[in-house]
N, C-alpha and C. Protein backbone atom coordinates (compact mmCIF):
# COMPACT_ATOMS: atom_id res chain seq x y z
N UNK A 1 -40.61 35.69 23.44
CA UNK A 1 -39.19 35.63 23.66
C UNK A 1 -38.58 36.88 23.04
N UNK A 2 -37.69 37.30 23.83
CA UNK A 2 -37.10 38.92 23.06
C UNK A 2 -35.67 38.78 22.72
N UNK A 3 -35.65 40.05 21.99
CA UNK A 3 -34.39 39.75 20.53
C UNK A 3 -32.74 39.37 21.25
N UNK A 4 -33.09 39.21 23.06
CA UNK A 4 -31.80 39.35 23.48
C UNK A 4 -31.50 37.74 24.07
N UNK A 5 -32.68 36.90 24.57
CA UNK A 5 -33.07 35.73 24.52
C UNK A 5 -32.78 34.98 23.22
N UNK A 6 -33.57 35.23 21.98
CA UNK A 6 -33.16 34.42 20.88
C UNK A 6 -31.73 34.35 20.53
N UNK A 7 -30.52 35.90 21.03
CA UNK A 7 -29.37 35.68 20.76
C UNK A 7 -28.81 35.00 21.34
N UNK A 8 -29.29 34.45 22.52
CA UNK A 8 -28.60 33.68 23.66
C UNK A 8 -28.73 32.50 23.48
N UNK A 9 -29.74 32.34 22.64
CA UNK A 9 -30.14 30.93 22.25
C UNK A 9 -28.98 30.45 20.81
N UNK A 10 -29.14 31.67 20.00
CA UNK A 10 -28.64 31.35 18.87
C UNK A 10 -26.96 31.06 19.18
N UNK A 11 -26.37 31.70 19.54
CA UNK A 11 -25.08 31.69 20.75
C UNK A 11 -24.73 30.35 21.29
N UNK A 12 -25.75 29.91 22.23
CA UNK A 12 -25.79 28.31 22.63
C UNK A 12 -25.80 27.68 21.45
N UNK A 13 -26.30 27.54 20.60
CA UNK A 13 -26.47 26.01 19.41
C UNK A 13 -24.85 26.37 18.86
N UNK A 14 -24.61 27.51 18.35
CA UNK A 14 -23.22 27.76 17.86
C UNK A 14 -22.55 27.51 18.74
N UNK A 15 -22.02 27.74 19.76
CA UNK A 15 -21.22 27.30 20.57
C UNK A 15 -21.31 25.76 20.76
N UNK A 16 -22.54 24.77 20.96
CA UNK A 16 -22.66 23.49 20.59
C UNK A 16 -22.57 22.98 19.44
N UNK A 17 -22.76 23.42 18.40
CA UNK A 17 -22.40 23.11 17.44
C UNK A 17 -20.86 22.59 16.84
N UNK A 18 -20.20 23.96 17.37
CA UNK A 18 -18.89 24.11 17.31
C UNK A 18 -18.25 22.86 18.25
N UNK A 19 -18.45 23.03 19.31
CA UNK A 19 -17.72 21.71 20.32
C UNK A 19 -17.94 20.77 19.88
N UNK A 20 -19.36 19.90 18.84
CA UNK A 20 -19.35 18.61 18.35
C UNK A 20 -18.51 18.67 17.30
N UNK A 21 -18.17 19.72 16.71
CA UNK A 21 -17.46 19.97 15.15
C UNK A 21 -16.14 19.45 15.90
N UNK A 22 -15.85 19.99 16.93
CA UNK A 22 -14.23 20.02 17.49
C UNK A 22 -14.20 18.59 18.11
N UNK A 23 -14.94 18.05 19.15
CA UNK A 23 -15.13 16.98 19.16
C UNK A 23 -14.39 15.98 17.70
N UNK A 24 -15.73 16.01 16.87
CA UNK A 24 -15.61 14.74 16.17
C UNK A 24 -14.35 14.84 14.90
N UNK A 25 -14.10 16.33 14.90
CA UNK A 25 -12.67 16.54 13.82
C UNK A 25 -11.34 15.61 14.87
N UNK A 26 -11.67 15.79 16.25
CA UNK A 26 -10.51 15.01 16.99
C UNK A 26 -10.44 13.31 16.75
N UNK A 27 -11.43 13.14 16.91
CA UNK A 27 -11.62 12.04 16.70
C UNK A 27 -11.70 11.46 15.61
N UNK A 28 -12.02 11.95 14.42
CA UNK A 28 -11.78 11.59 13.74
C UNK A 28 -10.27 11.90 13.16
N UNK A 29 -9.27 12.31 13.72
CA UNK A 29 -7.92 12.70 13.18
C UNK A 29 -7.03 11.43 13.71
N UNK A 30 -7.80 11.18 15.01
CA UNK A 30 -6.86 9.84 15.91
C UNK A 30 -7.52 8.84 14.73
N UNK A 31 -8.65 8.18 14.46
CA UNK A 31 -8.71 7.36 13.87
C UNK A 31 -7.52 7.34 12.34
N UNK A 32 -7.71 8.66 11.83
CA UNK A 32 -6.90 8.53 10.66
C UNK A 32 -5.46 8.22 10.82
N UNK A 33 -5.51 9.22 11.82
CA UNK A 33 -3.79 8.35 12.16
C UNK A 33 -3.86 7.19 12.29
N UNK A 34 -4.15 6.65 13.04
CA UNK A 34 -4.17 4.99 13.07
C UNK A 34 -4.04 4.04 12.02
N UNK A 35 -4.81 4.61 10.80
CA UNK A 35 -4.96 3.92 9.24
C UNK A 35 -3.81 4.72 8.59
N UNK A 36 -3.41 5.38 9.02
CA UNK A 36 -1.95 6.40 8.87
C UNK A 36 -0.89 5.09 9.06
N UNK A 37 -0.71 5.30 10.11
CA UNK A 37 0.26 4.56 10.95
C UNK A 37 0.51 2.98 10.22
N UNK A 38 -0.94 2.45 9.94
CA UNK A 38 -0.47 0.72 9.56
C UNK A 38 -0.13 1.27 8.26
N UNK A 39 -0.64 2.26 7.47
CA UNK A 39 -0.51 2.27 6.12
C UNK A 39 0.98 2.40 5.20
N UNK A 40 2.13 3.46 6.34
CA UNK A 40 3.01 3.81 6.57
C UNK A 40 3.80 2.35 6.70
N UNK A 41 3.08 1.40 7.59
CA UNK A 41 4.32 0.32 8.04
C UNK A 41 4.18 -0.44 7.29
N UNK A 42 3.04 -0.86 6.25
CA UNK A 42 2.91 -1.56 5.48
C UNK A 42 3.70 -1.25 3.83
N UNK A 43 3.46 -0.03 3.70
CA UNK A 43 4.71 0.39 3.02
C UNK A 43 6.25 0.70 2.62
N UNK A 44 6.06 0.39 4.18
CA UNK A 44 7.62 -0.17 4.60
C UNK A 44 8.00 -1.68 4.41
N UNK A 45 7.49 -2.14 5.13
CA UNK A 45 7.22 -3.90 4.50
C UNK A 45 7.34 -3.93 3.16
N UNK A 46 6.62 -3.57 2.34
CA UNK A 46 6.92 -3.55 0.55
C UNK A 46 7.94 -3.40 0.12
N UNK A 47 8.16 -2.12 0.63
CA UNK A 47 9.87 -1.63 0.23
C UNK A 47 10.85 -2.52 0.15
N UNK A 48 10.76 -3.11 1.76
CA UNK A 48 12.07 -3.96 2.41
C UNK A 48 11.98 -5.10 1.73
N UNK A 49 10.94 -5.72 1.25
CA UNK A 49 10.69 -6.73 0.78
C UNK A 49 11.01 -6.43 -1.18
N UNK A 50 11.00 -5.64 -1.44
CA UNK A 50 11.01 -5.12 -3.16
C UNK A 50 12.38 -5.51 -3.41
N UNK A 51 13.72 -5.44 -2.29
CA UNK A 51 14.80 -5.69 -2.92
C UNK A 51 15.12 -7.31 -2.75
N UNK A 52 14.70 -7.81 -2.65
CA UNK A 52 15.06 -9.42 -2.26
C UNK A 52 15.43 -9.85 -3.65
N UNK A 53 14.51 -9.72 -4.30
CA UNK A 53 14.27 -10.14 -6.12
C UNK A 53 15.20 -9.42 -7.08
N UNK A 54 16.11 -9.84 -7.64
CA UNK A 54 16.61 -8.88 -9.17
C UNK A 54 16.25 -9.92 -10.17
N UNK A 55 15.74 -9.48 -11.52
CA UNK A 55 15.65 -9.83 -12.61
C UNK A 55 17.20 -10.32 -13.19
N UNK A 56 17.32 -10.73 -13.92
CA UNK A 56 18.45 -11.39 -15.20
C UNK A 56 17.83 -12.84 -16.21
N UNK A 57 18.64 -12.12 -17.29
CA UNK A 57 17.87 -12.89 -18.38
C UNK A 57 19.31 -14.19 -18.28
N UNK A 58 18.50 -15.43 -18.25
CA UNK A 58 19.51 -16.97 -18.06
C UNK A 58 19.04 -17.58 -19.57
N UNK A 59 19.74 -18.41 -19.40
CA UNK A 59 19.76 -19.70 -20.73
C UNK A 59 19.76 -20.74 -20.14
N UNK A 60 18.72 -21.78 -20.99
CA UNK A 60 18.42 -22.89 -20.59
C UNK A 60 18.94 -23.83 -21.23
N UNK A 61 19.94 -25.00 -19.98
CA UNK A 61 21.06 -25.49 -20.34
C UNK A 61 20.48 -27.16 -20.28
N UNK A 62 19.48 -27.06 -19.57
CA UNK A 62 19.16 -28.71 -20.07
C UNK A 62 17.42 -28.36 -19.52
N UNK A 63 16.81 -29.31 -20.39
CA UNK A 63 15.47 -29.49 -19.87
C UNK A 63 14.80 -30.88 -19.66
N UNK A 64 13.70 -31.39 -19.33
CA UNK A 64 13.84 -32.63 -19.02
C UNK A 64 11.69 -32.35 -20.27
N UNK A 65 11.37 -31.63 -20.94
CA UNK A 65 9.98 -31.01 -21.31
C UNK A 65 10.20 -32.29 -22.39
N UNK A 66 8.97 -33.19 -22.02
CA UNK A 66 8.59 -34.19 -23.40
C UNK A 66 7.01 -34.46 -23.00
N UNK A 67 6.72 -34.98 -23.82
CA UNK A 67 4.59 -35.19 -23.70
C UNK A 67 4.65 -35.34 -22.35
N UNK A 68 5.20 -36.49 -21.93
CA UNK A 68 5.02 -37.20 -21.00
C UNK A 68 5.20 -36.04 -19.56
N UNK A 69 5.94 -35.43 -19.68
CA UNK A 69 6.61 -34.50 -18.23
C UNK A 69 5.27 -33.81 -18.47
N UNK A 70 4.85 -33.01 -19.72
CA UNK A 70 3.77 -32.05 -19.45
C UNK A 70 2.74 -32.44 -19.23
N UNK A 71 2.08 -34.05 -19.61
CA UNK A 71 1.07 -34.26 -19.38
C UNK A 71 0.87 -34.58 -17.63
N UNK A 72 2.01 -34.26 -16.51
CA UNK A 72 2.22 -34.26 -15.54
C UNK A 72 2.20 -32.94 -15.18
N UNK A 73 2.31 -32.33 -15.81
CA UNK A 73 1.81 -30.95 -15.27
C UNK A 73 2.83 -29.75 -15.25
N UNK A 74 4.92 -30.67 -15.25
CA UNK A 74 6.10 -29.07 -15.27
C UNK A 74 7.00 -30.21 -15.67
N UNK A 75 8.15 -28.99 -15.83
CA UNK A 75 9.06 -29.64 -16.75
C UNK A 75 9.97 -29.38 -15.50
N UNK A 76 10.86 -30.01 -15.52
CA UNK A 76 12.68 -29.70 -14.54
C UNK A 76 13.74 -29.14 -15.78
N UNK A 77 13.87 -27.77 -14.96
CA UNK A 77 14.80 -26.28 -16.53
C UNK A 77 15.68 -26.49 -15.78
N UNK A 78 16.98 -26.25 -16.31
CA UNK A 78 18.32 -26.02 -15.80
C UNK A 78 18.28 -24.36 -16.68
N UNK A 79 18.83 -23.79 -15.69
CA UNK A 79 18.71 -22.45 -16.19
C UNK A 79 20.40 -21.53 -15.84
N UNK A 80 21.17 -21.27 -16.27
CA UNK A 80 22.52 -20.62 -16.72
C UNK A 80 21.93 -19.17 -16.53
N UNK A 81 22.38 -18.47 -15.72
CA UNK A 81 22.59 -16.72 -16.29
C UNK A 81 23.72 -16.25 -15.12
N UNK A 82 24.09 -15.25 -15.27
CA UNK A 82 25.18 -14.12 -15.09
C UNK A 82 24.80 -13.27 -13.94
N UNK A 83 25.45 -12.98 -13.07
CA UNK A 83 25.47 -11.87 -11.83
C UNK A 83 26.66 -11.28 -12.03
N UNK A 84 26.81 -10.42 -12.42
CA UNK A 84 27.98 -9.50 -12.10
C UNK A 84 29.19 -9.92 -12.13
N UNK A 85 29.47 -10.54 -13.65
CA UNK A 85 30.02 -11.57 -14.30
C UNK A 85 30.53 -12.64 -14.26
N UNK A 86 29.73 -13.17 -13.08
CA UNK A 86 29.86 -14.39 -12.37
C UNK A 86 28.49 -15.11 -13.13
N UNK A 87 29.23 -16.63 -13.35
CA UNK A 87 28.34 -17.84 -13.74
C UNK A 87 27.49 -18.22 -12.87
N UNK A 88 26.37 -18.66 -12.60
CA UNK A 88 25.35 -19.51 -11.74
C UNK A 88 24.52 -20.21 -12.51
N UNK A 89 24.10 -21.54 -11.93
CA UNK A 89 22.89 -22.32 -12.38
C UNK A 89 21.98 -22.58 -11.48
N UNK A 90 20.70 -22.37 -11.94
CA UNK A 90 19.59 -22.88 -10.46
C UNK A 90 18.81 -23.86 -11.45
N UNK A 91 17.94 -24.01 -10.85
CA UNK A 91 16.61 -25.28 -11.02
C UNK A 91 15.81 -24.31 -11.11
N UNK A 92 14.21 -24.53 -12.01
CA UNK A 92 12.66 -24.17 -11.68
C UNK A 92 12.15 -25.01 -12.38
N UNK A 93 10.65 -25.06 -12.03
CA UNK A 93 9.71 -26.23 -12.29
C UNK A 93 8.74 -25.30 -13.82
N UNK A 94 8.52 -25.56 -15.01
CA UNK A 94 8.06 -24.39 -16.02
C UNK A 94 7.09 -25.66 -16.90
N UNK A 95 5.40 -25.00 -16.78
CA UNK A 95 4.91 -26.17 -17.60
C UNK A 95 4.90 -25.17 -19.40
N UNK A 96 5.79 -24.62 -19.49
CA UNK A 96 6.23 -24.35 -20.82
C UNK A 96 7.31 -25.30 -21.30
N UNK A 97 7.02 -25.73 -22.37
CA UNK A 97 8.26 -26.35 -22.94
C UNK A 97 9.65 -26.07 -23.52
N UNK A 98 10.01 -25.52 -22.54
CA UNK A 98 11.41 -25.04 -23.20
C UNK A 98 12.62 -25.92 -23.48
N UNK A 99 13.25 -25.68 -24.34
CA UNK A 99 14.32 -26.73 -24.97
C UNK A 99 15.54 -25.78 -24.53
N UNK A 100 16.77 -26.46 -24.86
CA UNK A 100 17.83 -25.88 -24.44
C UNK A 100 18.29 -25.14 -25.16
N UNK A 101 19.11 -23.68 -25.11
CA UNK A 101 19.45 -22.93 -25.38
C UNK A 101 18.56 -21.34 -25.76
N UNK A 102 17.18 -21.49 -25.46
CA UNK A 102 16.13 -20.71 -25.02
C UNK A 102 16.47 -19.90 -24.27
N UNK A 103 15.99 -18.78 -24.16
CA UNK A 103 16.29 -17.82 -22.74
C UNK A 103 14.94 -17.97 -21.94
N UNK A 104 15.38 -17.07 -20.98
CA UNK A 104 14.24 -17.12 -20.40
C UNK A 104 14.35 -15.96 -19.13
N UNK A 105 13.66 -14.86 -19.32
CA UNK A 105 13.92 -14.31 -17.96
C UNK A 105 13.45 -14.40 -16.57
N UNK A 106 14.13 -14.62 -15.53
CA UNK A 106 14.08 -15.29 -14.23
C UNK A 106 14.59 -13.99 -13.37
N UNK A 107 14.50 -14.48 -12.07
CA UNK A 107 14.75 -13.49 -10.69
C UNK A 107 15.33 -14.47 -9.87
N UNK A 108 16.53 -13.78 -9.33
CA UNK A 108 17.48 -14.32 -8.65
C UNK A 108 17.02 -13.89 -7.06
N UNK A 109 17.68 -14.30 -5.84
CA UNK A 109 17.22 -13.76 -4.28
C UNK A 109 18.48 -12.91 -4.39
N UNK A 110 18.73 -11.85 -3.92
CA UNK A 110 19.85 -11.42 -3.92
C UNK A 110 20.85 -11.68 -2.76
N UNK A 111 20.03 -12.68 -1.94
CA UNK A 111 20.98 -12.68 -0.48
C UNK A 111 21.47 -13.86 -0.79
N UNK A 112 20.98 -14.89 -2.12
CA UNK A 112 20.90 -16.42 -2.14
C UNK A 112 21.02 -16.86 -4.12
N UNK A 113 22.19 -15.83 -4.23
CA UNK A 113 22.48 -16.55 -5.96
C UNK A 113 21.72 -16.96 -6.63
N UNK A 114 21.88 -18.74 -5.82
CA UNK A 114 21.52 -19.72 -6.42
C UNK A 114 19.91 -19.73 -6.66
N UNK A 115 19.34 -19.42 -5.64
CA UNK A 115 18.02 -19.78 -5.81
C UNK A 115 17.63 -18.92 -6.84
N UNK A 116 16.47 -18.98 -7.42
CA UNK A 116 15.81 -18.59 -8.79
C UNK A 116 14.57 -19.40 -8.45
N UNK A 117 13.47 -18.00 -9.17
CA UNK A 117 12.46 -18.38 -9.41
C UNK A 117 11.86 -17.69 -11.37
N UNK A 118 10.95 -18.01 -11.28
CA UNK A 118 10.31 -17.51 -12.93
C UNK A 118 9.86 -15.84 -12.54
N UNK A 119 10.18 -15.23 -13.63
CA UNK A 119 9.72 -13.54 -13.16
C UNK A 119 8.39 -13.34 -13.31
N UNK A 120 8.43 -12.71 -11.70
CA UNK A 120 7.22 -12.18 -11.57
C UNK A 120 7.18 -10.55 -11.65
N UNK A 121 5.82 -9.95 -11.80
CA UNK A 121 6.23 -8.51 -11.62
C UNK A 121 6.44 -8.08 -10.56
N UNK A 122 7.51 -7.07 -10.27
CA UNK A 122 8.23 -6.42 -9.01
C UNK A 122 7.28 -5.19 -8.90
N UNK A 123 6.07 -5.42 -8.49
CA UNK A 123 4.94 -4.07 -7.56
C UNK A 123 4.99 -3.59 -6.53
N UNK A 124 5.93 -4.38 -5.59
CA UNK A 124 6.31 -3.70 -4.55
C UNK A 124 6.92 -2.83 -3.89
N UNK A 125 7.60 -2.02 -4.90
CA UNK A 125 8.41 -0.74 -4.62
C UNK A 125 7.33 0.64 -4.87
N UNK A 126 6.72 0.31 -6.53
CA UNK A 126 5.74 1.73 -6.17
C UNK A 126 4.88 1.54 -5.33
N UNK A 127 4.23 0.14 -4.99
CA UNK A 127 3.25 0.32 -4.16
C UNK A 127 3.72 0.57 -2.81
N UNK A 128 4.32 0.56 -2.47
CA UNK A 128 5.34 0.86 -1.25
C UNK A 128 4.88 2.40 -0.82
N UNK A 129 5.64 2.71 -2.20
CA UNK A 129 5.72 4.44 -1.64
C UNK A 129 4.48 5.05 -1.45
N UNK A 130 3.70 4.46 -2.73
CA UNK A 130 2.24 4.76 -2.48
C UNK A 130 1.19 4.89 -1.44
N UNK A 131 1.82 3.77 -0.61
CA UNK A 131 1.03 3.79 1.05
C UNK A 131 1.74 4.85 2.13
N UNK A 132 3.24 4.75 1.53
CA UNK A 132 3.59 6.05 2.28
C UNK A 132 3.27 6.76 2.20
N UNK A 133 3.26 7.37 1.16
CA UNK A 133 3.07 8.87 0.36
C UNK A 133 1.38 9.30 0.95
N UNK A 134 0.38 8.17 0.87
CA UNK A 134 -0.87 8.36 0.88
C UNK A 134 -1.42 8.50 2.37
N UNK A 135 -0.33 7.66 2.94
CA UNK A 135 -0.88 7.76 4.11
C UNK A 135 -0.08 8.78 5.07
N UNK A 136 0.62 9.49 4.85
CA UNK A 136 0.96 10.86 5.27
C UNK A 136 0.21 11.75 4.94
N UNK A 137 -0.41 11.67 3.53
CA UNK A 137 -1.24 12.87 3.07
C UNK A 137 -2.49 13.02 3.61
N UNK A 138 -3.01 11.31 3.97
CA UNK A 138 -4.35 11.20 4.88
C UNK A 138 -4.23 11.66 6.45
N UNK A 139 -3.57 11.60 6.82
CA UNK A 139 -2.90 11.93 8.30
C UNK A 139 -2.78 13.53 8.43
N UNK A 140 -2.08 14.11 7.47
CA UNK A 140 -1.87 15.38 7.22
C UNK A 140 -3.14 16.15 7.21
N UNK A 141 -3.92 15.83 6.25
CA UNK A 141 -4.73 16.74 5.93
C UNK A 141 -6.12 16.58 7.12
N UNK A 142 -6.07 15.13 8.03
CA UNK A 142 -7.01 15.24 9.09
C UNK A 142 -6.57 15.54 10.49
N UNK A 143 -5.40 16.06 10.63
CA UNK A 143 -5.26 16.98 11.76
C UNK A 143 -4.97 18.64 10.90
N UNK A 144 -5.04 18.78 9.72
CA UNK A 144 -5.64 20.14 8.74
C UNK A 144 -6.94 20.57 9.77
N UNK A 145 -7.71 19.68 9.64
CA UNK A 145 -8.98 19.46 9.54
C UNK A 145 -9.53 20.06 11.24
N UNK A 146 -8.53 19.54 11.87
CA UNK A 146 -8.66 19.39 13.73
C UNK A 146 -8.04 20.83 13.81
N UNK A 147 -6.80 20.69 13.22
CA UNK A 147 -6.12 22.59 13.68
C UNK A 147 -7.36 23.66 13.29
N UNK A 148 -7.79 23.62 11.92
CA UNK A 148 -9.02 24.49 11.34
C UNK A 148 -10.21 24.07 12.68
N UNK A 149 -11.05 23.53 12.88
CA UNK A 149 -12.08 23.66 13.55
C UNK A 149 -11.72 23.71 14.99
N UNK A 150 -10.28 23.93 15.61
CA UNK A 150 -9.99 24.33 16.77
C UNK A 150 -9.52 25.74 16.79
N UNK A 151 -8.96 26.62 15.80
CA UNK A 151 -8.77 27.18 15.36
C UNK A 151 -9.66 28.40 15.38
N UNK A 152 -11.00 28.06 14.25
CA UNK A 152 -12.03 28.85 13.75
C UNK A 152 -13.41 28.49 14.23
N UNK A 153 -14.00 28.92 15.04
CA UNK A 153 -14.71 28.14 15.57
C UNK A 153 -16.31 27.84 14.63
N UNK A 154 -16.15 28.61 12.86
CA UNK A 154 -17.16 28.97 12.35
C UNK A 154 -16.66 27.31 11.54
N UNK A 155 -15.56 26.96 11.59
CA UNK A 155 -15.19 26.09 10.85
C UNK A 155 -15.85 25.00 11.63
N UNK A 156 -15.42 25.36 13.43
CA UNK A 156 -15.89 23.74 13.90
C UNK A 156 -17.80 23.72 14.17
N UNK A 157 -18.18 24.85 14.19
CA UNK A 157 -19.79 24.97 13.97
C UNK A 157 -20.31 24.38 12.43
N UNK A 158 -19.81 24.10 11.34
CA UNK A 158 -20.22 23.65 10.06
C UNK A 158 -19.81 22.39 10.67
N UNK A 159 -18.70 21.71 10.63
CA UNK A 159 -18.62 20.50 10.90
C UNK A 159 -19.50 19.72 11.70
N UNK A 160 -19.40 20.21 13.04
CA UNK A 160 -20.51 20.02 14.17
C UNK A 160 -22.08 20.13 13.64
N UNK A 161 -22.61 20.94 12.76
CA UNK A 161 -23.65 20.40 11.98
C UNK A 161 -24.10 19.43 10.90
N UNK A 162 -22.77 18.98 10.62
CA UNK A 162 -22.99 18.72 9.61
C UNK A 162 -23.04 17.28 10.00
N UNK A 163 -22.04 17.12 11.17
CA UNK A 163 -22.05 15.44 12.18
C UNK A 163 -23.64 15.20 12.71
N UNK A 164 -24.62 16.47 13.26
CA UNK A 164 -25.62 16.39 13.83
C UNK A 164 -26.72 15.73 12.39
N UNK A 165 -26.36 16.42 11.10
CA UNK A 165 -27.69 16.48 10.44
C UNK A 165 -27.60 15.08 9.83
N UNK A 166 -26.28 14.72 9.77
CA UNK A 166 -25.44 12.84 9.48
C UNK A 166 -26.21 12.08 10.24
N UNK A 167 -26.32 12.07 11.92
CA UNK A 167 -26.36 11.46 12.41
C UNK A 167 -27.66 11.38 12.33
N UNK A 168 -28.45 12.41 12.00
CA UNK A 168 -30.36 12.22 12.01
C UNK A 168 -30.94 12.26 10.57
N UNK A 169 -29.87 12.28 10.13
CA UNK A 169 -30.12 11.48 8.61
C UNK A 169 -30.84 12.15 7.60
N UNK A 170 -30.26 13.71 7.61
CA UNK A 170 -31.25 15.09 6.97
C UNK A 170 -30.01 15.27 5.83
C-alpha cells in the first residue's frame, strides 16, 4: 500500500471518526436538554411552592397534654401568634407536652391565616434555584460540547473515538 493510499485511509477513519463524535455530541445535547428541561420545571415547582409557608413564633393558649393524651400518642395545642399585627389562633396535634403559655414556633399558609402547622424546614427555595441554576449549566455546557465538535472537527474526531473505544470497551 503506498504513502498516498494510507493517507486516504487515514483521512477516512478521521473523517468517521469525527461524524460519530458529531453524531453522538448531538445526541447527547438533546438528551441533556431534556433532564434540562424537567430539572428547570421542577425548580420552578419548589419555588412556587416555597412561599405558601411563613414562620411566626405563637403562644400556647390552652393545651389538653396529660399522661393519658400522650400515652395516645398527641396532645390538642391552642396556639396564639401575630401576622402583621393582627391576632390569630389555630389548632395542631404535638406529642410534646406543652403547657400554656410556652412558645412555640409554627408556620402559618399564607393564603389561609388560620391554618397552622408545626415548623418544618423551608428547603424549597434554595433547592429550587439549585435545579435551575444546575440545570441551565448542564444544558449549556452540552450544546458547548455540540457547537465545539461541529465546529472543530479535531474536537469531533476525539469524541467520536472516544464513543468507539466506550463502546468496545478499550
Amino acid at each position: 500500500m503506498g504513502n498516498t493510499q494510507a493517507k486516504k485511509v487515514g483521512s477516512e477513519v478521521y473523517s468517521g471518526a469525527a461524524t460519530v463524535g458529531r453524531v453522538g455530541a448531538m445526541v447527547g445535547a438533546i438528551i441533556a436538554t431534556i433532564f434540562s428541561i424537567l430539572m428547570v420545571i421542577g425548580g420552578i415547582i419548589l419555588l412556587i411552592h416555597s412561599g405558601k409557608y411563613k414562620r411566626v413564633t405563637g403562644s400556647i393558649t390552652s393545651s389538653d397534654c396529660t399522661i393519658e393524651t400522650l400515652s395516645q400518642g398527641e396532645c390538642n395545642i391552642q396556639v396564639s401568634y401575630s401576622v402583621k399585627g393582627k391576632e390569630y389562633e389555630g389548632y395542631i396535634k404535638s406529642d410534646t407536652p406543652y403547657k400554656k403559655g410556652d412558645t412555640l414556633t409554627i408556620q402559618y399558609k399564607v393564603d389561609n391565616l388560620h391554618q397552622i402547622r408545626h415548623n418544618r424546614p423551608l428547603f424549597f427555595k434554595p433547592l429550587g434555584i439549585g435545579l435551575i441554576v444546575v440545570g441551565v449549566i448542564i444544558c449549556a455546557l452540552s450544546w458547548l460540547g455540540f457547537y465545539l465538535t461541529m465546529r472543530y472537527k479535531a474536537v469531533g474526531a476525539v469524541a467520536g473515538a472516544a464513543d468507539v473505544f466506550e463502546a468496545v470497551g478499550l
